[in-house]
Protein backbone atom coordinates (compact mmCIF):
# COMPACT_ATOMS: atom_id res chain seq x y z
CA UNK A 1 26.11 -78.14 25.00
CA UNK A 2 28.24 -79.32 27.90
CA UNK A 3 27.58 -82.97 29.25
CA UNK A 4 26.18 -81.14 32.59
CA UNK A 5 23.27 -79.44 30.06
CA UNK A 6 22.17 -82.55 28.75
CA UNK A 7 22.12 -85.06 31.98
CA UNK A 8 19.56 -82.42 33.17
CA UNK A 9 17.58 -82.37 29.59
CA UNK A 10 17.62 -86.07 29.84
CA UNK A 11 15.82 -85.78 32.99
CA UNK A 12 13.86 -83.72 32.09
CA UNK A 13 12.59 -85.47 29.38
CA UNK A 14 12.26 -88.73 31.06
CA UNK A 15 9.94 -87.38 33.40
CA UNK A 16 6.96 -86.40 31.80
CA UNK A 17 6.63 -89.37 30.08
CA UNK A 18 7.07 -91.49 33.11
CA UNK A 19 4.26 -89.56 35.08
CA UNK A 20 2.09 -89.80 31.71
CA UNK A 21 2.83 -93.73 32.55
CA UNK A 22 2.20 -93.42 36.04
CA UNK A 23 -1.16 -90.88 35.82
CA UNK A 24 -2.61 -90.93 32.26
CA UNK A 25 -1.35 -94.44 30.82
CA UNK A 26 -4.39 -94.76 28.50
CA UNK A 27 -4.08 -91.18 27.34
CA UNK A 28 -3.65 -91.04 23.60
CA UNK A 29 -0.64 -88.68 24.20
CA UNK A 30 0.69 -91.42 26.39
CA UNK A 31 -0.28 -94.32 23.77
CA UNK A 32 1.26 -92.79 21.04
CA UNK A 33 4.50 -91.65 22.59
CA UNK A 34 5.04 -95.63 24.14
CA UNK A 35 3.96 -96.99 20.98
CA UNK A 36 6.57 -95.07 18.81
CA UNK A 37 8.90 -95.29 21.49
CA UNK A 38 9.63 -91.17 20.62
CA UNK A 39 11.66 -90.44 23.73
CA UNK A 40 13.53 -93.92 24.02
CA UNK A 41 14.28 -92.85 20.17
CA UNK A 42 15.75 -89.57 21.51
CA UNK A 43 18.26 -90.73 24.58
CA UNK A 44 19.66 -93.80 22.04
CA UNK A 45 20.58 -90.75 19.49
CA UNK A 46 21.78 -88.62 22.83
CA UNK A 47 23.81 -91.78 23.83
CA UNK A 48 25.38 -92.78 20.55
CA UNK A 49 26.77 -89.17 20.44
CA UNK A 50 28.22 -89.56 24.08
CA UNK A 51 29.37 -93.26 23.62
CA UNK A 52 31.14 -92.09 20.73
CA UNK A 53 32.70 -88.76 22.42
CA UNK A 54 34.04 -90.92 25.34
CA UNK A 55 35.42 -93.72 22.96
CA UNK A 56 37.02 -90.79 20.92
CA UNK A 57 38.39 -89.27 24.02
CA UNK A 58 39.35 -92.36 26.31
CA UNK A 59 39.94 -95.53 24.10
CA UNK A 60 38.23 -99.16 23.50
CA UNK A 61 36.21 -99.40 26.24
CA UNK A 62 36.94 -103.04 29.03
CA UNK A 63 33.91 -104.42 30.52
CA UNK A 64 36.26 -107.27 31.43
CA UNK A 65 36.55 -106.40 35.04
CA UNK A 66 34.76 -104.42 37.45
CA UNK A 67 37.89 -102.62 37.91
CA UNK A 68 37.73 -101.75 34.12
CA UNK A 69 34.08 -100.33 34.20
CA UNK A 70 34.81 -98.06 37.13
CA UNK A 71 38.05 -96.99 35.18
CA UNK A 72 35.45 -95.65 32.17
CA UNK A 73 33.31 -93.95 34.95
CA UNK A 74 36.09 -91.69 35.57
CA UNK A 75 35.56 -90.02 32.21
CA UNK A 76 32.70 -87.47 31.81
CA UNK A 77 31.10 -88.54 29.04
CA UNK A 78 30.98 -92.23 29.69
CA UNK A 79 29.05 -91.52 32.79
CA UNK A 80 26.95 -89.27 30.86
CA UNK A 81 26.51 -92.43 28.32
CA UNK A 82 25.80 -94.82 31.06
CA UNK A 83 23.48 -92.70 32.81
CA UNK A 84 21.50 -92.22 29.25
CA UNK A 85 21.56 -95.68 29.20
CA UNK A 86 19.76 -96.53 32.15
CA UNK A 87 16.80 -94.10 31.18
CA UNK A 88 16.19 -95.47 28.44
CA UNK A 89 15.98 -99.07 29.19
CA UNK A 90 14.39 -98.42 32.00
CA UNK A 91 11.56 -96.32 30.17
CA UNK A 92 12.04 -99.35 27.46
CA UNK A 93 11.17 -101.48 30.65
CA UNK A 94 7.86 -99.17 31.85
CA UNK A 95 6.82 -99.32 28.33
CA UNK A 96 6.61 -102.48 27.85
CA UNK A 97 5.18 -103.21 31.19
CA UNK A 98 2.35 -101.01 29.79
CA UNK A 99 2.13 -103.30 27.03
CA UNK A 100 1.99 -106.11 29.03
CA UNK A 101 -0.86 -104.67 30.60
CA UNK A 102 -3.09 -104.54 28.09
CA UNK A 103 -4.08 -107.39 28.07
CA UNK A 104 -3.32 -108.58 31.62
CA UNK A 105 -5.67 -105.52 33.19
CA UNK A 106 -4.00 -104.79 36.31
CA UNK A 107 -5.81 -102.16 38.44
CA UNK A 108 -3.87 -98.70 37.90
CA UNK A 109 -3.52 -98.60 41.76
CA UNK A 110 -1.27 -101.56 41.35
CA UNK A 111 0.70 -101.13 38.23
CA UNK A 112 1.82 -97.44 39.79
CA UNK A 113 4.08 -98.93 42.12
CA UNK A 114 5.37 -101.56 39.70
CA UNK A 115 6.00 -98.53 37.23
CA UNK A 116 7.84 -95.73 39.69
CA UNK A 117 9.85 -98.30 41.12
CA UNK A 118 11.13 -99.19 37.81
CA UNK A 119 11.62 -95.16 37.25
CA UNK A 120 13.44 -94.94 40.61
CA UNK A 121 14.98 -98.45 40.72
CA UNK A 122 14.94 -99.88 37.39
CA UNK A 123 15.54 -104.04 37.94
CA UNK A 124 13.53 -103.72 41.41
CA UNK A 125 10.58 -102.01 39.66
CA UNK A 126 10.40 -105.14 37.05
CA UNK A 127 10.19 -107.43 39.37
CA UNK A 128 7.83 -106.08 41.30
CA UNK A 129 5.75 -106.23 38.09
CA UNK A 130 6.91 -110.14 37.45
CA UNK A 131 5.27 -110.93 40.76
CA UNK A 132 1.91 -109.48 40.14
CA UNK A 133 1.82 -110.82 36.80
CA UNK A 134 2.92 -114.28 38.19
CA UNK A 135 0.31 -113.80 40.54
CA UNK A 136 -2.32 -112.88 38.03
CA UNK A 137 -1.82 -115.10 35.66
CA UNK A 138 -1.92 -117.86 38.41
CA UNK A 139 -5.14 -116.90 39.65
CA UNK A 140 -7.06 -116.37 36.32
């Protein structure tokens, strides 16, 4: 499979389980997918392979310098590794936002935002969510 194929299976799998978070988060489908953590599971095996493919093909890898890092985005599959990456802490992130929910019952209206900004924007999306808990918490 060439890196290409799997940065669009990686999407592809990402998605549904972010719009089961978004839509259907007390599904049991949805429960038992964030619970076992079954597609996080799947990109870390997807990004070891990757991670290992671009140390194989381009050396150690520097994250001493900025100038270093963008020197490993220049190979194909390091991209590919750091792109794996961010999907699946940032579905690591939704999940346990979920989690966090539970018990914290914030209206579904309020945690979609929260959760497809942290889809779309990762760090912005968790913040968003540390605000309205803050906010929650403070007024309880």
């Amino acid at each position: 499979m060439t890196p290409t194929e799997v940065f669009s299976i990686a999407g592809m799998i990402v998605m549904p389980m972010w719009i089961l978070m978004i839509l259907l988060p007390k599904w049991k489908v949805t429960q038992f997918l964030s619970e076992y953590k079954v597609i996080p599971i799947l990109l870390s095996l997807v990004y070891v392979i990757y991670i290992i493919k671009a140390i194989i093909i381009g050396g150690p890898m520097d994250f001493g310098s900025l100038a270093s890092v963008m020197q490993l985005f220049t190979e194909e599959h390091a991209v590919l590794a750091g792109w794996i990456h961010y999907l699946a802490f940032d579905l690591l992130i939704g999940i346990w936002m979920l989690n966090e929910n539970k018990k914290l019952k914030i209206h579904q209206l309020i945690m979609a935002p929260c959760l497809f900004a942290t889809f779309m924007f990762g760090p912005a999306g968790f913040l968003l969510f540390i605000l309205i808990r803050t906010f929650k918490q403070k007024k309880s």
